[in-house]
PDB file of N, CA and C in Angstrom:
ATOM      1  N   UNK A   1     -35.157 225.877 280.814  1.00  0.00           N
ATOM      2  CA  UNK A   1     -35.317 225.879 279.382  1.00  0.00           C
ATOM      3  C   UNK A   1     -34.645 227.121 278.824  1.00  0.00           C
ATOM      4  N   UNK A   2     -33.943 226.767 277.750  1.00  0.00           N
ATOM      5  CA  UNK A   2     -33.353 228.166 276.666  1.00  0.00           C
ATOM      6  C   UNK A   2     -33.886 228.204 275.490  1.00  0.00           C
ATOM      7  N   UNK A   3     -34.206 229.188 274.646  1.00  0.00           N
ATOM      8  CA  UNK A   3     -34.319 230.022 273.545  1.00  0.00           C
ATOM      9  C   UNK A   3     -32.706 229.906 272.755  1.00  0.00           C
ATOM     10  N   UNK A   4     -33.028 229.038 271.840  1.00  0.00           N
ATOM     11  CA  UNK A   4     -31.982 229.778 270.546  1.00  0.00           C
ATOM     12  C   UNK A   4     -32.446 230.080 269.731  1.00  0.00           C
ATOM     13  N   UNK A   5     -32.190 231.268 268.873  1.00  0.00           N
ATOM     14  CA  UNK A   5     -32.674 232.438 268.464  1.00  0.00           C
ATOM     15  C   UNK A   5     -31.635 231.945 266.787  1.00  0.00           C
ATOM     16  N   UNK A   6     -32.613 232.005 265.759  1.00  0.00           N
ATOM     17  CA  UNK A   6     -31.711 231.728 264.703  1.00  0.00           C
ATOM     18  C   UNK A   6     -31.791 230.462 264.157  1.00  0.00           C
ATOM     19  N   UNK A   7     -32.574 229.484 264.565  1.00  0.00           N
ATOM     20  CA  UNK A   7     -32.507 228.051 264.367  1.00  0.00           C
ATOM     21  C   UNK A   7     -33.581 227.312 264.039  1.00  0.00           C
ATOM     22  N   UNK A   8     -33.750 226.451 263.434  1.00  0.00           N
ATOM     23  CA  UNK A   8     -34.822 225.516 263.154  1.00  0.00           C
ATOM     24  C   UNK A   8     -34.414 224.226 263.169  1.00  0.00           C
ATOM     25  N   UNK A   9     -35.501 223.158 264.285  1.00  0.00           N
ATOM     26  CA  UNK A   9     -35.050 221.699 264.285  1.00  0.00           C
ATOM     27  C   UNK A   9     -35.622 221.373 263.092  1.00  0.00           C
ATOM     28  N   UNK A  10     -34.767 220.375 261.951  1.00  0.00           N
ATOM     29  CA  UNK A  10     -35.607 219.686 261.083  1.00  0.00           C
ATOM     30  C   UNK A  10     -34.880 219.117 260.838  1.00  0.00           C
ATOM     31  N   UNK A  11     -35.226 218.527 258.947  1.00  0.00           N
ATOM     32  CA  UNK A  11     -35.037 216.978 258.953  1.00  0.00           C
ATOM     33  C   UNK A  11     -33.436 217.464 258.064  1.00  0.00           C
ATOM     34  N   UNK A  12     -32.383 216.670 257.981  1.00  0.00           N
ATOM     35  CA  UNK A  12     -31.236 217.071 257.429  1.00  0.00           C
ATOM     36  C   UNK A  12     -30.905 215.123 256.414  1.00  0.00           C
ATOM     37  N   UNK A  13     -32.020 214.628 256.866  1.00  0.00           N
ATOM     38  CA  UNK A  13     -32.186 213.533 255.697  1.00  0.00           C
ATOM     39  C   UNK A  13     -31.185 212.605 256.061  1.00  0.00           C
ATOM     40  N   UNK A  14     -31.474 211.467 255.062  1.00  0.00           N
ATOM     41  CA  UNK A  14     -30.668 210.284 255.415  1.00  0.00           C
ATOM     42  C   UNK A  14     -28.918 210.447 254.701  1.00  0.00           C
ATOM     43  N   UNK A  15     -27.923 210.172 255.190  1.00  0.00           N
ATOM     44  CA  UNK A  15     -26.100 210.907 254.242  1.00  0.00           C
ATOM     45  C   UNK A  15     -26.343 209.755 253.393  1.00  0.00           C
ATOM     46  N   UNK A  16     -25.508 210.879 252.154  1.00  0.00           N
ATOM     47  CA  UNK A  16     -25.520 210.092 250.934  1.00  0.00           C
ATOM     48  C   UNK A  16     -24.407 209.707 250.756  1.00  0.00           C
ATOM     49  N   UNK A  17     -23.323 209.355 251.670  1.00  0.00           N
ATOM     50  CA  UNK A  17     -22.136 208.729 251.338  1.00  0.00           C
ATOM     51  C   UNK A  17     -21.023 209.070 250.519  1.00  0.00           C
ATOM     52  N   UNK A  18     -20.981 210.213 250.229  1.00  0.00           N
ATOM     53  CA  UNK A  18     -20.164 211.213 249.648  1.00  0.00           C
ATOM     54  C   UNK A  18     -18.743 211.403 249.931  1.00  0.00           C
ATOM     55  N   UNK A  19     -17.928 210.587 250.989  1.00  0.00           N
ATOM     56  CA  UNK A  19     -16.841 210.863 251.076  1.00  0.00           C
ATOM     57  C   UNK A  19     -16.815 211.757 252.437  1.00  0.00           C
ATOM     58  N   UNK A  20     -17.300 212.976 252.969  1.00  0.00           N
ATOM     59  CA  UNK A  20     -17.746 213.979 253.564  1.00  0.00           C
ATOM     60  C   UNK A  20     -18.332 213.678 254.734  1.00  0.00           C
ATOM     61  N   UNK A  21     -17.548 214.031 256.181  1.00  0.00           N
ATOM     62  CA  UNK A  21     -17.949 213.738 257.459  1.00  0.00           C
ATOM     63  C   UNK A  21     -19.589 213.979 257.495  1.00  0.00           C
ATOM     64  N   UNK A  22     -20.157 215.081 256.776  1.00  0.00           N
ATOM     65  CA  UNK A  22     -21.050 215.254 257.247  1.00  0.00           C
ATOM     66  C   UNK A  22     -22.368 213.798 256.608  1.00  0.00           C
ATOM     67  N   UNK A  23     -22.256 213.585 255.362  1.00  0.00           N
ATOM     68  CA  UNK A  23     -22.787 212.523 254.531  1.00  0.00           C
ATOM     69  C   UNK A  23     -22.317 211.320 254.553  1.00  0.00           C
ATOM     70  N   UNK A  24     -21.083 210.616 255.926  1.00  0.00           N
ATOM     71  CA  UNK A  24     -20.864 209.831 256.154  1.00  0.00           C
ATOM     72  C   UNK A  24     -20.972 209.407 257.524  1.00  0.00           C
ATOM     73  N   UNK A  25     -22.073 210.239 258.075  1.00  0.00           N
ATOM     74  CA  UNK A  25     -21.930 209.904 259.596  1.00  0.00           C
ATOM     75  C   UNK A  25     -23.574 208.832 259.730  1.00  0.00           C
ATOM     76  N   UNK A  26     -23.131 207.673 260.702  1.00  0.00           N
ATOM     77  CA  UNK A  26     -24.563 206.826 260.495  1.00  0.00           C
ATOM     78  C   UNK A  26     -26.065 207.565 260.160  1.00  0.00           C
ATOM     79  N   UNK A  27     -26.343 206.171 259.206  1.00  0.00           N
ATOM     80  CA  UNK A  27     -27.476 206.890 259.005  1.00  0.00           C
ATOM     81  C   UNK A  27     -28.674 206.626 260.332  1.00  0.00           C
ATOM     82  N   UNK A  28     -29.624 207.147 260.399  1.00  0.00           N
ATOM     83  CA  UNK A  28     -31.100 207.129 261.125  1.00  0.00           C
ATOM     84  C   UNK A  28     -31.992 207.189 260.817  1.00  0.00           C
ATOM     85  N   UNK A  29     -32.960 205.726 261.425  1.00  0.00           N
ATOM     86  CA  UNK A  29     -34.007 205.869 260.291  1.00  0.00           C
ATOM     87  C   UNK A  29     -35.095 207.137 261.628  1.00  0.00           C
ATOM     88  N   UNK A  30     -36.170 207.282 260.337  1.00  0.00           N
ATOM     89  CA  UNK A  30     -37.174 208.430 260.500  1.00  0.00           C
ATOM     90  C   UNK A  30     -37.687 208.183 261.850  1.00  0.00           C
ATOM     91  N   UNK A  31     -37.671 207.168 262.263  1.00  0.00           N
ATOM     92  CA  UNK A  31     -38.357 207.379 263.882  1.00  0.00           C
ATOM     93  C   UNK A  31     -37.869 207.849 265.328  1.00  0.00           C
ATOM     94  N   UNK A  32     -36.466 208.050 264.683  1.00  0.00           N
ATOM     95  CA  UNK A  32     -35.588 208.385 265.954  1.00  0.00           C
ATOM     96  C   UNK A  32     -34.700 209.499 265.230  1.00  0.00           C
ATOM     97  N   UNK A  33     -35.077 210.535 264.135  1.00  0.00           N
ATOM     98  CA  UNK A  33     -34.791 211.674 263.982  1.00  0.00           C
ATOM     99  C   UNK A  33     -35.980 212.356 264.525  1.00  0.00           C
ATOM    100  N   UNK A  34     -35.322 213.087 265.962  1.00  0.00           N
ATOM    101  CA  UNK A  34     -36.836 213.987 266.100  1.00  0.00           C
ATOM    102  C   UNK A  34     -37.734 214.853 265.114  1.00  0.00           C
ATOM    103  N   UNK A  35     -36.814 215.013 264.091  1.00  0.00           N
ATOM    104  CA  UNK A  35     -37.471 215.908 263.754  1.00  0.00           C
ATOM    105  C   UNK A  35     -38.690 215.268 262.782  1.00  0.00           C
ATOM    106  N   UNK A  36     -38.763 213.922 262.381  1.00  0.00           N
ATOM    107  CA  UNK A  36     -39.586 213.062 261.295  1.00  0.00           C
ATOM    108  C   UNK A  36     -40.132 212.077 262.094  1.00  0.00           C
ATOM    109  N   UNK A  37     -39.911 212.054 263.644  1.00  0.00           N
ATOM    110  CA  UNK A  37     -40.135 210.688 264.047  1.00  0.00           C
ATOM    111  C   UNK A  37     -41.725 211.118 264.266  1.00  0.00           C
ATOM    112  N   UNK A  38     -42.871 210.736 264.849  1.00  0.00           N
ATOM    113  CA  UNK A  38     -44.200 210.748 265.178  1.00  0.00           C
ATOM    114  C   UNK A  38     -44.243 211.240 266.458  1.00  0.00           C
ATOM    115  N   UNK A  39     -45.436 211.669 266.636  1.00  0.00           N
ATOM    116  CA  UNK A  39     -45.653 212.811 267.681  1.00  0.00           C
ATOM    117  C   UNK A  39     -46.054 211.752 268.992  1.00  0.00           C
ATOM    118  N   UNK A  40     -45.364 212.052 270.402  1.00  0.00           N
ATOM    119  CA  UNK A  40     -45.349 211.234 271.247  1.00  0.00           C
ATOM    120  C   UNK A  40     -47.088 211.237 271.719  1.00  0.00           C
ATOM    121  N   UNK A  41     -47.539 210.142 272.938  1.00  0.00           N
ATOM    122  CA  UNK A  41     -48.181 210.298 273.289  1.00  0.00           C
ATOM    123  C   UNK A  41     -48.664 210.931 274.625  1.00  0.00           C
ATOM    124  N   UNK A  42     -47.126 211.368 274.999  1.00  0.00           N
ATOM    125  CA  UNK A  42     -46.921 212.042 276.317  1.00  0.00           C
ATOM    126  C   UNK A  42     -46.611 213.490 275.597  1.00  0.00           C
ATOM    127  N   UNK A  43     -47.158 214.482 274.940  1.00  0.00           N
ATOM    128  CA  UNK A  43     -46.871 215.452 275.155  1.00  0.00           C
ATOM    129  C   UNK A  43     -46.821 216.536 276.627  1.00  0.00           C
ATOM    130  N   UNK A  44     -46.044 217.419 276.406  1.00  0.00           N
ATOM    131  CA  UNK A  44     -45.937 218.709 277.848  1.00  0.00           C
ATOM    132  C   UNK A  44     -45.958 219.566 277.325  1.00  0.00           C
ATOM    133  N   UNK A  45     -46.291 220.614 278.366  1.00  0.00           N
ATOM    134  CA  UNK A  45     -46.050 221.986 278.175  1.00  0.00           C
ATOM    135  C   UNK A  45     -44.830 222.351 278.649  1.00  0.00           C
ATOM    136  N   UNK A  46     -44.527 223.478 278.438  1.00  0.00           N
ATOM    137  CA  UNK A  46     -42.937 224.365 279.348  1.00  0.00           C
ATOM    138  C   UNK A  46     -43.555 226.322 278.584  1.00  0.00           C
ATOM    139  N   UNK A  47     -43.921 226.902 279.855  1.00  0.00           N
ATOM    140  CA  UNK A  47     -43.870 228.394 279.247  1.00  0.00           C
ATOM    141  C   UNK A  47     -45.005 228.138 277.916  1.00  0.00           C
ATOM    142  N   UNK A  48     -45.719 228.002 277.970  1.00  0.00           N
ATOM    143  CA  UNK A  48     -47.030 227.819 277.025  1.00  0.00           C
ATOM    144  C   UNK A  48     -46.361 227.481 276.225  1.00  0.00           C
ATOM    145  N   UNK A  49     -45.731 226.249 275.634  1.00  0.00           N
ATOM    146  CA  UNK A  49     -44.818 225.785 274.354  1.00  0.00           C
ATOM    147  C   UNK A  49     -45.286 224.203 274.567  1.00  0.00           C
ATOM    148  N   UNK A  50     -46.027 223.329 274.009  1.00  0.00           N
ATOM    149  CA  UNK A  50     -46.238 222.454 273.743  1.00  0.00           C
ATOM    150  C   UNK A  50     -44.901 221.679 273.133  1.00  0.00           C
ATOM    151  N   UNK A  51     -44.491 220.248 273.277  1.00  0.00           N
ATOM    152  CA  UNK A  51     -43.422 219.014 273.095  1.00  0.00           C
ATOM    153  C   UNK A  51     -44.025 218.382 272.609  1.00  0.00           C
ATOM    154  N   UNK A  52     -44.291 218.112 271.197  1.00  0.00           N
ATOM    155  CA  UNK A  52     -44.719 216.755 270.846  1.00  0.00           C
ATOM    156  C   UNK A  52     -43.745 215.626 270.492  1.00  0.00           C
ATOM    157  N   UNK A  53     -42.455 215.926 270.384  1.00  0.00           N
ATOM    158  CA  UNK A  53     -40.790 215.177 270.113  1.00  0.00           C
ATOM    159  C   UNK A  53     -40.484 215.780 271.351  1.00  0.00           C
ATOM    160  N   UNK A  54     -39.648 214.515 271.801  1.00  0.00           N
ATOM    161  CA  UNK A  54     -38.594 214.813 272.924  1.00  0.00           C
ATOM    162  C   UNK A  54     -37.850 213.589 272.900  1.00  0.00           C
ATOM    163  N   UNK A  55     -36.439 213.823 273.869  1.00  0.00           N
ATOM    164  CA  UNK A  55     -35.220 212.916 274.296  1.00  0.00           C
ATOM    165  C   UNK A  55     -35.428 212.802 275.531  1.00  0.00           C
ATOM    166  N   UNK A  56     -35.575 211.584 276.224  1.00  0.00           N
ATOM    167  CA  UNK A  56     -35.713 211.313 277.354  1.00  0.00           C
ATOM    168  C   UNK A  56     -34.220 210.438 277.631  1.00  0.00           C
ATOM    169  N   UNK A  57     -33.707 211.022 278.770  1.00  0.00           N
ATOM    170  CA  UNK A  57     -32.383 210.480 279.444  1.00  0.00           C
ATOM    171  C   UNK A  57     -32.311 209.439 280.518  1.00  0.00           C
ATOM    172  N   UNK A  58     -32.029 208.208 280.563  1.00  0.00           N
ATOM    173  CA  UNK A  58     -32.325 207.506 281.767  1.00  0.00           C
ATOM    174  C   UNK A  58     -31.246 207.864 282.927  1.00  0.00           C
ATOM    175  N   UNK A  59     -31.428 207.514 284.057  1.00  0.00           N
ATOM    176  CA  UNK A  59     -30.912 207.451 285.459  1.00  0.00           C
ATOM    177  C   UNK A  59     -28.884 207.386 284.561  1.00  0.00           C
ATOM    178  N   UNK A  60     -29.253 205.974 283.711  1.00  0.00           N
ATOM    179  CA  UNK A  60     -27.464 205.798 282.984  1.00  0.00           C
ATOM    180  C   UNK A  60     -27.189 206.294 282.300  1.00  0.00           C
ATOM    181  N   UNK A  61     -28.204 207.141 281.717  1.00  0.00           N
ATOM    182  CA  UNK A  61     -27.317 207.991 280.643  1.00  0.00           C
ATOM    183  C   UNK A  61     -27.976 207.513 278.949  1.00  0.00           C
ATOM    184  N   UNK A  62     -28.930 206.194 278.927  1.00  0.00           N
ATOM    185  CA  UNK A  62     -29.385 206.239 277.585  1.00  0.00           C
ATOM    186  C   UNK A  62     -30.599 206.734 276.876  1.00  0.00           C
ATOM    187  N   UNK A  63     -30.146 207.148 275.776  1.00  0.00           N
ATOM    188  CA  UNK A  63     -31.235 208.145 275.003  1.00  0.00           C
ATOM    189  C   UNK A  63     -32.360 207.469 274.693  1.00  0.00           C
ATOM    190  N   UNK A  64     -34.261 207.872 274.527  1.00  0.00           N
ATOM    191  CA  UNK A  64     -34.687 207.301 274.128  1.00  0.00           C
ATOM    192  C   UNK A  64     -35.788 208.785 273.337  1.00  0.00           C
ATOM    193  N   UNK A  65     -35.970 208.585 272.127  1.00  0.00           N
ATOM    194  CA  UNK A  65     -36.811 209.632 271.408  1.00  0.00           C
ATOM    195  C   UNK A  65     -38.354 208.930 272.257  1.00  0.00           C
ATOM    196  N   UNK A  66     -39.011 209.769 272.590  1.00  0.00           N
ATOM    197  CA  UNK A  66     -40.791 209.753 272.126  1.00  0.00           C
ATOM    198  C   UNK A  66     -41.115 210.445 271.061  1.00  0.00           C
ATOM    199  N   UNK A  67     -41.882 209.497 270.771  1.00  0.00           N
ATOM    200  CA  UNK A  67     -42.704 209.779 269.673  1.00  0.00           C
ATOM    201  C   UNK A  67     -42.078 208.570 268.383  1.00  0.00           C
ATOM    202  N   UNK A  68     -40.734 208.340 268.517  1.00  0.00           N
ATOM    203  CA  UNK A  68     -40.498 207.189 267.817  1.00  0.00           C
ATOM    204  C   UNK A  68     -40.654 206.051 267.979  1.00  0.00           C
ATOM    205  N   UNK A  69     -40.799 205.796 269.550  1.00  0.00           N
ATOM    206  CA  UNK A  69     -40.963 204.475 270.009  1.00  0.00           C
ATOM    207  C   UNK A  69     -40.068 204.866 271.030  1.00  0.00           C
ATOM    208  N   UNK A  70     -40.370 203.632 272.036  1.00  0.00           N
ATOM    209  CA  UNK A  70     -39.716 203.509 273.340  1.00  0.00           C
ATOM    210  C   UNK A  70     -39.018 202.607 273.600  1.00  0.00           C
ATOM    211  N   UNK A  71     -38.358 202.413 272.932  1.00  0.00           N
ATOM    212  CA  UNK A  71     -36.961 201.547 272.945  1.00  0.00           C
ATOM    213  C   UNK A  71     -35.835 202.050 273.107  1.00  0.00           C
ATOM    214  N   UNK A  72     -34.451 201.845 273.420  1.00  0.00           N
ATOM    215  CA  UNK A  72     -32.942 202.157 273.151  1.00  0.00           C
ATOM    216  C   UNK A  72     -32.743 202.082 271.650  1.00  0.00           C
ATOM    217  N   UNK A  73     -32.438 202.774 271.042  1.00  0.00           N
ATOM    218  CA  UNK A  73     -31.631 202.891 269.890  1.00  0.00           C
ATOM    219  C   UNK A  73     -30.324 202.719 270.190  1.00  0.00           C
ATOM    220  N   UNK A  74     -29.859 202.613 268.357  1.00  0.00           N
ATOM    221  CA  UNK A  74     -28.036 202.396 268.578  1.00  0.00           C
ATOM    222  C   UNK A  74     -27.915 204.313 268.255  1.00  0.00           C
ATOM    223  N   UNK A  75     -28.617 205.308 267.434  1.00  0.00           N
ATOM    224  CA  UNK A  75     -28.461 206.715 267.694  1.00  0.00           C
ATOM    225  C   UNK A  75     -29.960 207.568 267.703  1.00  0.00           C
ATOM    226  N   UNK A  76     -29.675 208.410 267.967  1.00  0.00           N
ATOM    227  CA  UNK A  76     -31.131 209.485 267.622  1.00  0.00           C
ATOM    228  C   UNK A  76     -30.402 210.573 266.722  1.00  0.00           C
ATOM    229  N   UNK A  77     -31.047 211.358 266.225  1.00  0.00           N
ATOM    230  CA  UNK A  77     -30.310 212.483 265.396  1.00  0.00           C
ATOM    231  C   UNK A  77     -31.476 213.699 265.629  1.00  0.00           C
ATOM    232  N   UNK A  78     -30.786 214.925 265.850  1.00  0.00           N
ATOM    233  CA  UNK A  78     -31.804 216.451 265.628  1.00  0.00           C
ATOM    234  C   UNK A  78     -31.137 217.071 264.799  1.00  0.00           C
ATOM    235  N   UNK A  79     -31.695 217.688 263.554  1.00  0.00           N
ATOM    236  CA  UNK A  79     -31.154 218.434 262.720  1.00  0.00           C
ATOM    237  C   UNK A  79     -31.047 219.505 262.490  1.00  0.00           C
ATOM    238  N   UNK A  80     -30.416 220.732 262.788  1.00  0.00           N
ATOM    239  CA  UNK A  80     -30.516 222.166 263.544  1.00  0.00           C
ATOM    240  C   UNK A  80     -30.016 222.500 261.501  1.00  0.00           C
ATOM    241  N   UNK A  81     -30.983 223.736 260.997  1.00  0.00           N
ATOM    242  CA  UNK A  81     -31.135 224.405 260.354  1.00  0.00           C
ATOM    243  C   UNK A  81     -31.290 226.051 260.812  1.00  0.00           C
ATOM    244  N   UNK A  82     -29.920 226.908 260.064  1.00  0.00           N
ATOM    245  CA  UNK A  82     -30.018 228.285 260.487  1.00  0.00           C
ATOM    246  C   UNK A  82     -31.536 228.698 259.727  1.00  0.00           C
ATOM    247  N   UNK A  83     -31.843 229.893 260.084  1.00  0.00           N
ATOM    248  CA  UNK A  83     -32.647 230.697 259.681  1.00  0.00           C
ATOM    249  C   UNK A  83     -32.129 232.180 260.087  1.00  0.00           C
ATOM    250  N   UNK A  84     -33.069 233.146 259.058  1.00  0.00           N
ATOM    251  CA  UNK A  84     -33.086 234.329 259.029  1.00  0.00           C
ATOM    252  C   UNK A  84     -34.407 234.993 259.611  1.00  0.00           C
ATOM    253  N   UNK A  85     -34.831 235.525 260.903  1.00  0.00           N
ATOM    254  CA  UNK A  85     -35.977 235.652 260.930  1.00  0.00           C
ATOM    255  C   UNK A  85     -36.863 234.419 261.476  1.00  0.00           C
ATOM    256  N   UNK A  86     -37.436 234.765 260.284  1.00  0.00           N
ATOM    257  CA  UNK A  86     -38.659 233.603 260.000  1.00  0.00           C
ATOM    258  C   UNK A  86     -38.589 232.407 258.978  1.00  0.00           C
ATOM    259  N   UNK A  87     -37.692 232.985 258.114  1.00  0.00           N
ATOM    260  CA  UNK A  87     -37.097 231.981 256.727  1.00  0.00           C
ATOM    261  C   UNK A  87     -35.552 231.046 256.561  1.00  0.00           C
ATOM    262  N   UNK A  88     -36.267 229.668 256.206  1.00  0.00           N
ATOM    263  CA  UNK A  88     -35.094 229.513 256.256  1.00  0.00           C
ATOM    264  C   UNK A  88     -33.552 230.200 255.871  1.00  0.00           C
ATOM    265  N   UNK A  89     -32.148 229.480 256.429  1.00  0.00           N
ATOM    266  CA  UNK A  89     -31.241 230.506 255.418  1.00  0.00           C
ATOM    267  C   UNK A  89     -30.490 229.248 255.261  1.00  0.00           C
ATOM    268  N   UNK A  90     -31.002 228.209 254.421  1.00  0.00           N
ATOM    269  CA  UNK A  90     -30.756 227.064 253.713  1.00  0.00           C
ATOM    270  C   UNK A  90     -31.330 226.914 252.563  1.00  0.00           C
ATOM    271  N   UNK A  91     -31.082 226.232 251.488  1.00  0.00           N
ATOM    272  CA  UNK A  91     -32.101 226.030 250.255  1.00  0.00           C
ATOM    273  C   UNK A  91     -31.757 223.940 250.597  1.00  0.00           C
ATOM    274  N   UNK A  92     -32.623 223.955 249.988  1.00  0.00           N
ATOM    275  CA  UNK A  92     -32.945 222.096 249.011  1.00  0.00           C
ATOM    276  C   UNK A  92     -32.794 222.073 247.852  1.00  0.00           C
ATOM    277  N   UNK A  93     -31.985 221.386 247.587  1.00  0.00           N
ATOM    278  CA  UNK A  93     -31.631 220.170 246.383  1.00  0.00           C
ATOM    279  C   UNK A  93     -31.463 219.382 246.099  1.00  0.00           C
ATOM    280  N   UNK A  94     -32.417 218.715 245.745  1.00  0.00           N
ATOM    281  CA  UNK A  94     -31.993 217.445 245.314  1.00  0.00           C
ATOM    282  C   UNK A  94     -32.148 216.118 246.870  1.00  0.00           C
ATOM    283  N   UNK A  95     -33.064 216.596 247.158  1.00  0.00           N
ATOM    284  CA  UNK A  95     -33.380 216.157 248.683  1.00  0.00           C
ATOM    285  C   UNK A  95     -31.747 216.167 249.419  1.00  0.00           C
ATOM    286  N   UNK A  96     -31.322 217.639 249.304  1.00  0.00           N
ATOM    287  CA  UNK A  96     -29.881 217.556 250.241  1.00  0.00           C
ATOM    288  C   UNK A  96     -29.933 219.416 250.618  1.00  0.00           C
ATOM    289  N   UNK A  97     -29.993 219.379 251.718  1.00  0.00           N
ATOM    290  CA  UNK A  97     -29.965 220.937 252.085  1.00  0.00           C
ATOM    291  C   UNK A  97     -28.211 221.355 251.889  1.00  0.00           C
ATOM    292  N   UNK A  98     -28.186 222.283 251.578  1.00  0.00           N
ATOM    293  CA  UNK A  98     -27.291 223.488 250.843  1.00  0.00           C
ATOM    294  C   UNK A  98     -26.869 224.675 251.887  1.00  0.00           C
ATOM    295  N   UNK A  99     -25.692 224.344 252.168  1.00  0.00           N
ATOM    296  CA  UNK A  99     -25.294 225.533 253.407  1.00  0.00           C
ATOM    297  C   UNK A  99     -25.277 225.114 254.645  1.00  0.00           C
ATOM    298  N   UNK A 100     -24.860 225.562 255.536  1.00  0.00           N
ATOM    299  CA  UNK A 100     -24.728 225.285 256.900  1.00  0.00           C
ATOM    300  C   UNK A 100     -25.682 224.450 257.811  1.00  0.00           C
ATOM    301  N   UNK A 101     -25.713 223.425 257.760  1.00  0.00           N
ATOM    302  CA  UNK A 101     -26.169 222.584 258.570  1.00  0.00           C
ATOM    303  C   UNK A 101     -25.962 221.832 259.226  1.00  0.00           C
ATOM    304  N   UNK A 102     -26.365 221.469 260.377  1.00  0.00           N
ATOM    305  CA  UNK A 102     -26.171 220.244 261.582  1.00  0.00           C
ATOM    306  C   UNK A 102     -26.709 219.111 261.810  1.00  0.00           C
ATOM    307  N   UNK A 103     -25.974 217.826 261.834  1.00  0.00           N
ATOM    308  CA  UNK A 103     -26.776 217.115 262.665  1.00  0.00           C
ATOM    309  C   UNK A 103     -25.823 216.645 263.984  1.00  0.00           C
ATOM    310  N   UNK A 104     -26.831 216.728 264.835  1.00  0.00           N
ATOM    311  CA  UNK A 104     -26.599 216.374 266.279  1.00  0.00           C
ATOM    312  C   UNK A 104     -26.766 214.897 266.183  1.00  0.00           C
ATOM    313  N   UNK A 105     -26.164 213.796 266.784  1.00  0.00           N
ATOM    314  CA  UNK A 105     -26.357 212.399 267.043  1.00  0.00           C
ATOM    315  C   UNK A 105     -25.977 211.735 268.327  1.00  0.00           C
ATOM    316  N   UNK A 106     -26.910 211.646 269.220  1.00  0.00           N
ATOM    317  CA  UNK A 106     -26.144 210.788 270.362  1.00  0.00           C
ATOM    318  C   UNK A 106     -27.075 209.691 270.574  1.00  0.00           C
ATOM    319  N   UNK A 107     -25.996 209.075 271.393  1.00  0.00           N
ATOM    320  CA  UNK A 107     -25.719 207.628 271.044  1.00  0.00           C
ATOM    321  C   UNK A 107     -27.263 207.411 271.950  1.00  0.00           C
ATOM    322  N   UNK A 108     -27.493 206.090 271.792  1.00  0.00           N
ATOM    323  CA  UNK A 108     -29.019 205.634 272.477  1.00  0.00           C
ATOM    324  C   UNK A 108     -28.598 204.977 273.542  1.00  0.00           C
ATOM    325  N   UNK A 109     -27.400 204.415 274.028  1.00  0.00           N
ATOM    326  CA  UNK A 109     -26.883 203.580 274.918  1.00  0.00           C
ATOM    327  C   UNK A 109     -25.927 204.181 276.026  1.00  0.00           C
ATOM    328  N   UNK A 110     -25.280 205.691 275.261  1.00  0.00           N
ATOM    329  CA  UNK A 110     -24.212 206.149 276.272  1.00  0.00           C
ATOM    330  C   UNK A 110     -24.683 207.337 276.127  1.00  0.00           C
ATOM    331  N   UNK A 111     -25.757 207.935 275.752  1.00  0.00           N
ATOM    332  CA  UNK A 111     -25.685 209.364 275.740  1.00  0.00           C
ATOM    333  C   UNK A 111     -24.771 210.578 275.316  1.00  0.00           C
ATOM    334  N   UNK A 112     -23.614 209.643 274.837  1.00  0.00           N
ATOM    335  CA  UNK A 112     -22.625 210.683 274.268  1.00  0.00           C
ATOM    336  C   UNK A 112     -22.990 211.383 272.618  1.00  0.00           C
ATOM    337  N   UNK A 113     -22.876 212.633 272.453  1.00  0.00           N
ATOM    338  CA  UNK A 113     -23.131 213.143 271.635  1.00  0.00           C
ATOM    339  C   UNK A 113     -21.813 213.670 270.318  1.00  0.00           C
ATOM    340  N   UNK A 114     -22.429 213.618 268.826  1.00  0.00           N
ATOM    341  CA  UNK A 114     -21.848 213.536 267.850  1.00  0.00           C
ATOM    342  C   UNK A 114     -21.960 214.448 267.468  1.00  0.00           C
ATOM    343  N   UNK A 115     -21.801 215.792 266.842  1.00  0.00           N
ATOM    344  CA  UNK A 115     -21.815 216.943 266.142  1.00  0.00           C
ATOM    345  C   UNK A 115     -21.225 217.061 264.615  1.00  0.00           C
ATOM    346  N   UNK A 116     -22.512 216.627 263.704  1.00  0.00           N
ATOM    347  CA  UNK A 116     -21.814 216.900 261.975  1.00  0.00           C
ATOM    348  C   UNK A 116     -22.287 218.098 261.797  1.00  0.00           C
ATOM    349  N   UNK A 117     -21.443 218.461 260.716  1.00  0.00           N
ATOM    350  CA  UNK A 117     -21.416 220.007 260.253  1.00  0.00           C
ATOM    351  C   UNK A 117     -21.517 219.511 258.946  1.00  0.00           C
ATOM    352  N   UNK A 118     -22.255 220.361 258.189  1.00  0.00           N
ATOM    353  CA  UNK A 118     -21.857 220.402 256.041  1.00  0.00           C
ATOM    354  C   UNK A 118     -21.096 221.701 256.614  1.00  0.00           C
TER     355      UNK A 118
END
């Protein structure tokens, strides 16, 4: 397990179709964005740190969220938000975060992963 230092998983919302790689990349619904999906029923520990979201990888390579359900999806998404500290270093508007943000997306079937940037 690693520590990144600077970051917050959350929700980076459904793209509003804007023209803009980042607001045009598929959307995902809430159960297979870790960060909105529901808290699994297999939680773990690691280093006294409780998992209530996780990505589970099969033997082939496909993604499956807990806590959203246990099915294959066609994607999952994690939404990495900088921070300062303790505070975010993003604002909201307009249900659309403002400034540097990520979403991560890989696929539910091949495990290959997507990287949007705003």
């Amino acid at each position: 397990m690693i520590t990144l230092n600077n970051i917050h998983i959350g929700d980076t919302g459904q793209p509003q179709n804007d023209g803009t790689d980042f607001e045009s990349r598929p959307a995902v619904d809430d159960d297979h964005r870790i960060s909105t999906s529901a808290n699994t029923p297999y939680p773990f520990t690691v280093q006294g740190q409780e998992f209530d979201k996780w990505i589970q990888f099969s033997p082939r390579g496909e993604a499956l969220v807990h806590g959203g359900g246990f099915s294959i999806v066609k994607e999952a998404e994690v939404g990495v938000l900088p921070t300062h500290g303790t505070a975010l270093g993003v604002t909201q508007s307009a249900n659309m975060w403002l400034g540097n943000v990520t979403a991560i997306q890989i696929s539910g079937f091949t495990g290959d992963v997507i990287i949007y940037r705003r």
